[in-house]
Protein backbone atom coordinates (compact mmCIF):
# COMPACT_ATOMS: atom_id res chain seq x y z
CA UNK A 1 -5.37 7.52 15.06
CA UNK A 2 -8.96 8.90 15.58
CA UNK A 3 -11.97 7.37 13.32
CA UNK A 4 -13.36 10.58 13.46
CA UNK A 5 -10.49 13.02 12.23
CA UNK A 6 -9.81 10.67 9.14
CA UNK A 7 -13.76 9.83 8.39
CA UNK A 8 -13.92 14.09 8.23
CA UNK A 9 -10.97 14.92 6.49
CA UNK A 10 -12.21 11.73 3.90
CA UNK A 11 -15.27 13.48 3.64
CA UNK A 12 -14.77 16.38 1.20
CA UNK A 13 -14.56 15.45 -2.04
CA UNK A 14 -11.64 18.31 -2.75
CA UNK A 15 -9.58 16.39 0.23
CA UNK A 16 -10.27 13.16 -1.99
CA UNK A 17 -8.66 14.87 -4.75
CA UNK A 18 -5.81 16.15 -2.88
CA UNK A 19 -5.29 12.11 -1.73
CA UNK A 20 -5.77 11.31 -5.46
CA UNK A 21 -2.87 13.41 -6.71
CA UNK A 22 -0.53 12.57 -4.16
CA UNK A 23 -0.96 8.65 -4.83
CA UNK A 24 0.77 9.46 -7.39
CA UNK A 25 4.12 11.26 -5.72
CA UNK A 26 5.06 14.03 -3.46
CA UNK A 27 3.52 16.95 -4.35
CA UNK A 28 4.08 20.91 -3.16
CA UNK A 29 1.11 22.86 -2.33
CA UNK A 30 1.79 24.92 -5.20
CA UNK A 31 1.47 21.90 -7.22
CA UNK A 32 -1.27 20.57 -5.76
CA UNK A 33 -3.04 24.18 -5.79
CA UNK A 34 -2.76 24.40 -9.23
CA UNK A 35 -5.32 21.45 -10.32
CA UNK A 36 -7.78 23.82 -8.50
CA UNK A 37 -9.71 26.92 -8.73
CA UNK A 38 -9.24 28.29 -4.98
CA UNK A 39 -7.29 30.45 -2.86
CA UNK A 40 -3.60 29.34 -1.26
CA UNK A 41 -5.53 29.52 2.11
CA UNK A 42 -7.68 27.12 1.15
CA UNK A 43 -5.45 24.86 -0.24
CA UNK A 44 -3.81 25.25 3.70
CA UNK A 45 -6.66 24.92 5.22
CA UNK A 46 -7.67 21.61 3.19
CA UNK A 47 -3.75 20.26 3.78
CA UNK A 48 -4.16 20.82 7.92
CA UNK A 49 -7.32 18.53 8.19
CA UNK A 50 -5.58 15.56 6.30
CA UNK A 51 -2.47 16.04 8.25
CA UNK A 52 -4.39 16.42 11.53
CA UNK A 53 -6.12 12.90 9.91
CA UNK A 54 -2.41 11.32 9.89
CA UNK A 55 -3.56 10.93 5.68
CA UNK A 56 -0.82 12.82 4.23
CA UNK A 57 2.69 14.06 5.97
CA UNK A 58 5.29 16.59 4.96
CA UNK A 59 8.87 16.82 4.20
CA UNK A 60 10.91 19.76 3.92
CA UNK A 61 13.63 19.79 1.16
CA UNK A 62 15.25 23.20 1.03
CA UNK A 63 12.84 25.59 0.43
CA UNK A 64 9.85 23.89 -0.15
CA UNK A 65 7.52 21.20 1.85
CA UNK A 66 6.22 18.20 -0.34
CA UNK A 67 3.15 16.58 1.13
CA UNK A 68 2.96 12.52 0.71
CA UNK A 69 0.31 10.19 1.15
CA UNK A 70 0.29 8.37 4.13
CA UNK A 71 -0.93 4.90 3.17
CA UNK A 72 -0.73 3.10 6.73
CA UNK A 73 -3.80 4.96 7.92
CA UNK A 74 -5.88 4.50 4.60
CA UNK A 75 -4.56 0.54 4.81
CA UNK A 76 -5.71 0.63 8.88
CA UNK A 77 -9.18 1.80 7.80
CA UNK A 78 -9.96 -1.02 5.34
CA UNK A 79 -8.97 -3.39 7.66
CA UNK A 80 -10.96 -2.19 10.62
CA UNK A 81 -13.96 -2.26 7.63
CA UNK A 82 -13.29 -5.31 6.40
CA UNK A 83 -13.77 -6.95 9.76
CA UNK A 84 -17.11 -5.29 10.28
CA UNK A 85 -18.32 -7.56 7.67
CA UNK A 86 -16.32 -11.05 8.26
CA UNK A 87 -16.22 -13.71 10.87
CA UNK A 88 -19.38 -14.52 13.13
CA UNK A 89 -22.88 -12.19 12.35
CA UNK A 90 -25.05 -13.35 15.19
CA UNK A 91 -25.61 -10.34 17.72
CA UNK A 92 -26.45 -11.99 21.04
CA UNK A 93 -29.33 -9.49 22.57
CA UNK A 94 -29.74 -8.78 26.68
């Protein structure tokens, strides 16, 4: 997983809202399209960078593809956080 892909996907606050609705269950992108005012390609667009971001994955049922969240990266992050700010704070200099 790259820091970077997830820190930019995590960045737009209509990506936030996309991770907000699917905490609560799969979701199509028609359903998750419809809690917003923009296009389908948008929607797309929005979907690629949190897959690329490993922050959401798809399953195909049928027809239709139901994006989930993916809570193993989001659970990686806090961790590599919350040892940024534990153990020993002395910075020996050169």
């Amino acid at each position: 997983m790259a820091f970077a892909d997830t820190f930019k996907a995590l960045s737009d606050p209509a990506r936030r809202q996309i991770l907000e609705l699917l905490k609560k269950g799969p979701l199509s992108a028609g359903d998750i399209a419809s809690h917003f005012d923009m296009t389908g390609a948008t929607i797309s667009y929005h979907l690629k960078i949190l897959k690329k971001a490993d922050l959401i994955f798809e399953s195909k049922e049928k027809n239709f593809i139901y994006y989930q969240l993916n809570a193993t990266v989001l659970e990686e992050i806090m961790l590599w956080l919350s040892s940024l700010q534990g153990g020993d704070t002395h910075v020996e200099s050169k």
